[in-house]
Protein backbone atom coordinates (compact mmCIF):
# COMPACT_ATOMS: atom_id res chain seq x y z
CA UNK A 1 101.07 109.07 151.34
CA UNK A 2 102.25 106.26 149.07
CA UNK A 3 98.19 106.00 148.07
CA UNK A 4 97.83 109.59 147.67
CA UNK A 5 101.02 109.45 145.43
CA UNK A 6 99.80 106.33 143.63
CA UNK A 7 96.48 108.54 142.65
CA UNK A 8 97.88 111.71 141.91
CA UNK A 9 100.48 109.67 139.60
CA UNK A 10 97.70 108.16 137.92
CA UNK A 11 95.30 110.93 137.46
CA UNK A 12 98.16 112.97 135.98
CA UNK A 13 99.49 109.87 133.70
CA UNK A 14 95.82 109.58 132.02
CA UNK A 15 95.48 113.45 131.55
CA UNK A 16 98.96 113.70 129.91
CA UNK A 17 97.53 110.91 127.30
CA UNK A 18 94.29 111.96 127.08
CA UNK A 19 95.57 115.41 125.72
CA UNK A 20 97.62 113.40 123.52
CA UNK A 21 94.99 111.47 122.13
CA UNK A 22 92.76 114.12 121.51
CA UNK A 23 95.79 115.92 119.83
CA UNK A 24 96.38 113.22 117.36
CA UNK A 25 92.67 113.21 117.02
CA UNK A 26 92.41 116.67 115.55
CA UNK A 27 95.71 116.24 113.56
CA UNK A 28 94.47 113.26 111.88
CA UNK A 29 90.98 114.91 110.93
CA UNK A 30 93.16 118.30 109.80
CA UNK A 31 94.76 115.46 107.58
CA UNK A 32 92.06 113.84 106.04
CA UNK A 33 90.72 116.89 105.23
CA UNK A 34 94.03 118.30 103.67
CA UNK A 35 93.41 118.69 99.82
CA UNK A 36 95.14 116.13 97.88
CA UNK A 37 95.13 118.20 94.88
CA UNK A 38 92.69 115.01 92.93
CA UNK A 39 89.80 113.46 93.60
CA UNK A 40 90.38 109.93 95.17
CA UNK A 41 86.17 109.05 94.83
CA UNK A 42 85.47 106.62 92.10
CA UNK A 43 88.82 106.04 90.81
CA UNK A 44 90.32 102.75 90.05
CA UNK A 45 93.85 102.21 88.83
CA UNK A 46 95.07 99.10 87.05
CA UNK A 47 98.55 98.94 86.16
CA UNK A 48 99.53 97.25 83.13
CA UNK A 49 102.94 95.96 81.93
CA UNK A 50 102.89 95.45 77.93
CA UNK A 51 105.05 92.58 76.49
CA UNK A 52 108.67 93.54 75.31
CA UNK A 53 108.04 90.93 73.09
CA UNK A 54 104.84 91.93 71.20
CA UNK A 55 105.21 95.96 71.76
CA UNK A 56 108.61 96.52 70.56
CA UNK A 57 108.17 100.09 68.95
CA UNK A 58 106.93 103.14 70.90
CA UNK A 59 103.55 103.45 68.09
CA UNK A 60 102.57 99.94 69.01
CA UNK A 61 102.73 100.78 72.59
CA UNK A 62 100.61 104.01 72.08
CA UNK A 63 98.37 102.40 70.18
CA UNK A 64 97.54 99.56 72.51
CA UNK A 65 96.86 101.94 75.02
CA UNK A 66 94.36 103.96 73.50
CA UNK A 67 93.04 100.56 72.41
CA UNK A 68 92.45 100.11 76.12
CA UNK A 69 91.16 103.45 77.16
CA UNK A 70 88.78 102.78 74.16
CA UNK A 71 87.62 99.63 75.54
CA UNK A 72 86.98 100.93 79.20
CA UNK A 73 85.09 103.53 78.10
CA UNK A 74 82.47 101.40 77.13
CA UNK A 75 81.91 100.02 80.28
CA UNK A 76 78.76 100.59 82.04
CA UNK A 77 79.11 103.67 84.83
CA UNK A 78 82.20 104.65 83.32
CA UNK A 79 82.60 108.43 83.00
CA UNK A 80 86.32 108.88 82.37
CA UNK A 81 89.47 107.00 81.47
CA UNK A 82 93.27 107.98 80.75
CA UNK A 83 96.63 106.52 81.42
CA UNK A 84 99.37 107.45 83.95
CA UNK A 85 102.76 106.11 84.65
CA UNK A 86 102.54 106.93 88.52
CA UNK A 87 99.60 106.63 90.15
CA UNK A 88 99.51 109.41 93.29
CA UNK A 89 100.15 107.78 96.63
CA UNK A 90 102.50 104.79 95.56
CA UNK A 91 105.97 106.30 95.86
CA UNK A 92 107.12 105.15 92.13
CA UNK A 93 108.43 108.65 91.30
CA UNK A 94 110.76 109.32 88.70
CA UNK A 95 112.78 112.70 89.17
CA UNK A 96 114.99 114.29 86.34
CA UNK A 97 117.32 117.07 85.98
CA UNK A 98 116.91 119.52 82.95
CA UNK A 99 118.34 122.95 81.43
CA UNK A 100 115.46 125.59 80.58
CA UNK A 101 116.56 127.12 77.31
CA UNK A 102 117.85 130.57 77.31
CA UNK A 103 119.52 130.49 81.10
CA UNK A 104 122.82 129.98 81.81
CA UNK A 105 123.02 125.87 82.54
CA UNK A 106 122.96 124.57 86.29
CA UNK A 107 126.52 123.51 87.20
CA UNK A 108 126.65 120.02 87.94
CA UNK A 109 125.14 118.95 91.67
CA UNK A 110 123.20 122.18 91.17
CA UNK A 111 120.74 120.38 88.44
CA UNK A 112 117.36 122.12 88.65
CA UNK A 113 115.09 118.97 89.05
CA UNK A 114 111.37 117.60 89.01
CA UNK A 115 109.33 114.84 89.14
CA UNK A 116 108.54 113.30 85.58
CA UNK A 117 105.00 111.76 84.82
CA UNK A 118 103.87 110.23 81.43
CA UNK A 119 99.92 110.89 81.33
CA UNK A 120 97.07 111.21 78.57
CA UNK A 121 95.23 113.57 77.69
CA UNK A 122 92.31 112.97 79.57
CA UNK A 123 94.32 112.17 83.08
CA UNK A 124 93.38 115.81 84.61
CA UNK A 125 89.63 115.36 83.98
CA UNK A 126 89.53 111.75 85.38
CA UNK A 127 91.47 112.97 88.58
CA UNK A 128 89.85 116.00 88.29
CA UNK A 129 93.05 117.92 88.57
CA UNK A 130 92.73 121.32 87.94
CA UNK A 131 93.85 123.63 85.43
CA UNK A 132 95.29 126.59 86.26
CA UNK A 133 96.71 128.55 82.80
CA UNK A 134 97.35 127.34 79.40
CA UNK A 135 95.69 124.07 78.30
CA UNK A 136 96.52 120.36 78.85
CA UNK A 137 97.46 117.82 76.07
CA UNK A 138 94.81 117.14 72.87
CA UNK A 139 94.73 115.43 69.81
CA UNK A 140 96.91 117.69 67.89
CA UNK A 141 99.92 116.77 70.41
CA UNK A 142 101.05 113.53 68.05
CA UNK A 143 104.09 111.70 68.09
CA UNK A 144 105.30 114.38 64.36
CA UNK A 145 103.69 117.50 66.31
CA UNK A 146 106.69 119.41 68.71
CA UNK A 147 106.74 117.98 72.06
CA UNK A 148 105.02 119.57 74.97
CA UNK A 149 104.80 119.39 78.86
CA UNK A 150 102.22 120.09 81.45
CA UNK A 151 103.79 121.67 84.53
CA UNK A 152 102.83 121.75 88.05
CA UNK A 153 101.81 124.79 90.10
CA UNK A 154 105.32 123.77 92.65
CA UNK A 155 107.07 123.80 89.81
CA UNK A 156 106.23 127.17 88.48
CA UNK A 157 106.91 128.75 91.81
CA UNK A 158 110.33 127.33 92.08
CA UNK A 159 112.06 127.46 88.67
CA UNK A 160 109.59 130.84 86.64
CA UNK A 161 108.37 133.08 90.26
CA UNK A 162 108.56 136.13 88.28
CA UNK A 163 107.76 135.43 84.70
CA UNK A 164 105.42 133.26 82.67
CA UNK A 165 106.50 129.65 82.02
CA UNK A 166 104.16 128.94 78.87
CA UNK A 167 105.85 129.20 75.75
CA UNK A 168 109.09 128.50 77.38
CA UNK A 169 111.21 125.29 76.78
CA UNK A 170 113.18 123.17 78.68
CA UNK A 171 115.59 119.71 77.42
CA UNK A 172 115.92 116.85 80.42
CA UNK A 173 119.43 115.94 80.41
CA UNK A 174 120.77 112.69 79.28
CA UNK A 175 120.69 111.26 75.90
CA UNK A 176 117.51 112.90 74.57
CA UNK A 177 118.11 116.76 73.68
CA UNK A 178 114.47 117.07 72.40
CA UNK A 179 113.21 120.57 73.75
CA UNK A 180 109.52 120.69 75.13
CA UNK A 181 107.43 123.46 75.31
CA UNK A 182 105.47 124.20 78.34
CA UNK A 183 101.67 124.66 77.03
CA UNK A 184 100.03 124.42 80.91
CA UNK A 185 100.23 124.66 84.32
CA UNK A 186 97.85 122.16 86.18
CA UNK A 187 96.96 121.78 90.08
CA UNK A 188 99.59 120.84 92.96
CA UNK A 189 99.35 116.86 93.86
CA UNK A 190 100.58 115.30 97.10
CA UNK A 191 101.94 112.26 95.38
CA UNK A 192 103.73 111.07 98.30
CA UNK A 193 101.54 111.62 101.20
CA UNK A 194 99.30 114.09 102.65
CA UNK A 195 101.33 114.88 104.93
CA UNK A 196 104.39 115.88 102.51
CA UNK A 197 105.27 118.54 100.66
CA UNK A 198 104.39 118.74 96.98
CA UNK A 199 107.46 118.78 94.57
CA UNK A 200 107.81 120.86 90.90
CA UNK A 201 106.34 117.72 88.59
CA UNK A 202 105.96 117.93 84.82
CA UNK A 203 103.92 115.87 82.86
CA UNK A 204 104.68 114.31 79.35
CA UNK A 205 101.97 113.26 76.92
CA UNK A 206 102.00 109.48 76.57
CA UNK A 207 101.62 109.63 72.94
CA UNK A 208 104.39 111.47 72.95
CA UNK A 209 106.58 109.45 75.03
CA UNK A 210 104.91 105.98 75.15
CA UNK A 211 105.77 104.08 77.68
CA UNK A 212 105.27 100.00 78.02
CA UNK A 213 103.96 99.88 81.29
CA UNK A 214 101.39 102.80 82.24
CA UNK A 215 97.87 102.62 84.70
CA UNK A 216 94.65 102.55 83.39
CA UNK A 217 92.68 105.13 85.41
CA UNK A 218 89.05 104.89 85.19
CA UNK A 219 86.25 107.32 87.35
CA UNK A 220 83.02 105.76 87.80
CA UNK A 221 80.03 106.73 88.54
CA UNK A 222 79.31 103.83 91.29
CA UNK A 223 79.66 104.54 94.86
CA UNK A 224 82.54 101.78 95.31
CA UNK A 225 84.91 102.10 92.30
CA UNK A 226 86.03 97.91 93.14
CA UNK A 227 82.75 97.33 91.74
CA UNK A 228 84.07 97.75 88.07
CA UNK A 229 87.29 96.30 89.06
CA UNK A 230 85.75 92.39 87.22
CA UNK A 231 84.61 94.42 84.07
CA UNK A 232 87.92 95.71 83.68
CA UNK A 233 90.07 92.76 83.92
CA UNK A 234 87.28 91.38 81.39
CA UNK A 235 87.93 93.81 79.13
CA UNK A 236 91.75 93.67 79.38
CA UNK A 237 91.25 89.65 78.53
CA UNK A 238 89.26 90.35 75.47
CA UNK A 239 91.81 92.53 74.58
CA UNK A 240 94.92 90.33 74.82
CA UNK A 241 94.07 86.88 76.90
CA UNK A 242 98.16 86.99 77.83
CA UNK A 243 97.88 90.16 78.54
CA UNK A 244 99.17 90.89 82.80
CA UNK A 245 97.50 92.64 85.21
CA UNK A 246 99.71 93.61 88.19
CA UNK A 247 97.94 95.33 90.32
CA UNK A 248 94.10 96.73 90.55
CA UNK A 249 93.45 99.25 93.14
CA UNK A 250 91.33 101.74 94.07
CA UNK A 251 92.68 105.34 94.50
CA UNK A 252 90.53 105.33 97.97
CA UNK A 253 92.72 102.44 99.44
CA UNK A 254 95.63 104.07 98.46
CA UNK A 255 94.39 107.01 100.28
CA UNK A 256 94.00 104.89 102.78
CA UNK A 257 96.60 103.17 103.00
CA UNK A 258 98.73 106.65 102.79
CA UNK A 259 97.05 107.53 106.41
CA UNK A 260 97.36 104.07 108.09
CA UNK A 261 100.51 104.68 110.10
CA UNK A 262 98.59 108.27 111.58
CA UNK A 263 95.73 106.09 111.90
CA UNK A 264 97.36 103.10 114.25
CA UNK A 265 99.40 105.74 115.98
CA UNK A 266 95.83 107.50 117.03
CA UNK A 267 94.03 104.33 117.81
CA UNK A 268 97.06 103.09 119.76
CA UNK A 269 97.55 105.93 121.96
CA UNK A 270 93.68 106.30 122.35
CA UNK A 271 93.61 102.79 123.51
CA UNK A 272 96.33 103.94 126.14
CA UNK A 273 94.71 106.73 127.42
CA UNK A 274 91.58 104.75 127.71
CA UNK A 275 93.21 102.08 129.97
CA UNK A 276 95.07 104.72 132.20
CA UNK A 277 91.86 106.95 132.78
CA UNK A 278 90.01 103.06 134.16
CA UNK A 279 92.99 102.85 136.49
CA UNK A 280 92.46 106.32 137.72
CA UNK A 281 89.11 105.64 137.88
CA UNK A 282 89.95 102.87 140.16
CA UNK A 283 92.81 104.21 141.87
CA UNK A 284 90.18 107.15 142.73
């Protein structure tokens, strides 16, 4: 009996994480295939802190920048460049609160709210982001011109679900009352994980609002996107020799990366279920 009891304990042990495996199996392929809302392939990302010291004003900061983009975009394979404050996938997000003009003001702890991104005007092509209405930023959106904002499809939904948010104008709170006119709505991105909600994110033009430290984002036409990753650390060098390179990744590792708890949690529970079906085996 004690045998018997051993087996049927065993047997039933190995189903139970068999099923369980196979479960986590099909959830992690569901998220793999879950669209990001951009195009990891071919992307790398290197993030770049300008010098308080040699960039004090915000048009020396812009300009450096598109000094950079210029320079990438000479690079062999290179198809597309742009900057970005927060790369997707690296949980730097900055959230602020704002008033939409015309509406009676959110009371205070009631602050309608969204997650802020400074971007150029080439960032939706190189993540191939895509848009929905309106258009995105372009050379006429200058540091004199009005300021203007790129919205996200979240954010439409949750703050304009019954009227048209282009033309319309918000001010963030704080210090800076400058209004900004929505002029596009753009594609949903999971910036924090594929398996988390999206949140309402608006995007500021970098010319706009320079910012000293920002992510050169570069699409390639190579299979493995690290293969550019000497050229543009070169190129960064030329540019400025003390110029600091923090970090150089590939939007693909960060995707990976972004999965690797799912992943160890399959592989882990696999490895279980392999074990315990051997002892049944034996057992049997």
């Amino acid at each position: 009996r004690m045998r018997s009891a051993l087996i049927v304990t065993e047997v039933a042990l190995s189903l139970m994480l068999l099923v369980g495996a196979g479960l986590l199996i099909n959830s992690f392929w569901r998220l793999l295939r879950t669209d990001a809302g951009f195009d990891a392939r071919g992307v790398v990302a290197l993030d770049i802190p300008l010098s308080r010291a040699r960039y004090t004003t915000p048009e020396q900061r812009s300009a450096a920048f598109e000094q950079l983009i210029g320079r990438m975009k000479t690079l062999p394979g290179v198809r597309d460049v742009s900057v970005v404050s927060n790369v997707p996938l690296t949980d730097l997000d900055i959230e602020l609160s704002f008033q939409i003009e015309g509406r009676t003001p959110y009371k205070p702890g009631e602050e309608a709210t969204a997650d802020y991104t400074v971007a150029g005007g080439d960032y939706f092509r190189t993540m191939n982001i895509g848009l929905q209405r309106g258009r995105v930023f372009t050379n006429q959106d200058t540091a004199n011109s009005p300021h203007v904002l790129v919205v996200s499809d979240a954010f439409v939904k949750r703050y304009f679900p019954n009227e048209d948010p282009i033309g319309r104008r918000i001010v963030f709170d704080g210090n800076d009352k400058t209004a900004r006119e929505i002029v596009g709505i753009v594609a949903d991105v999971k910036r924090n994980g594929l398996d988390n909600d999206v949140e309402p994110e608006v995007y500021a033009s970098h010319v706009q609002r320079p910012e000293r430290r920002l992510n050169l984002v570069i699409r390639t036409e190579a299979r493995d996107a690290s293969q550019l990753s000497q050229a543009a650390r070169a190129e960064v060098r030329a540019f400025d020799q003390n110029q600091i390179i923090w970090r150089v990744r590939t939007l693909e590792e960060l995707l990976g990366t972004s999965v690797a708890p799912r992943r160890f949690n399959m592989l882990l529970l696999g490895i279980f279920a392999g074990v315990a079906l051997v002892l049944a085996a034996i057992g049997l």
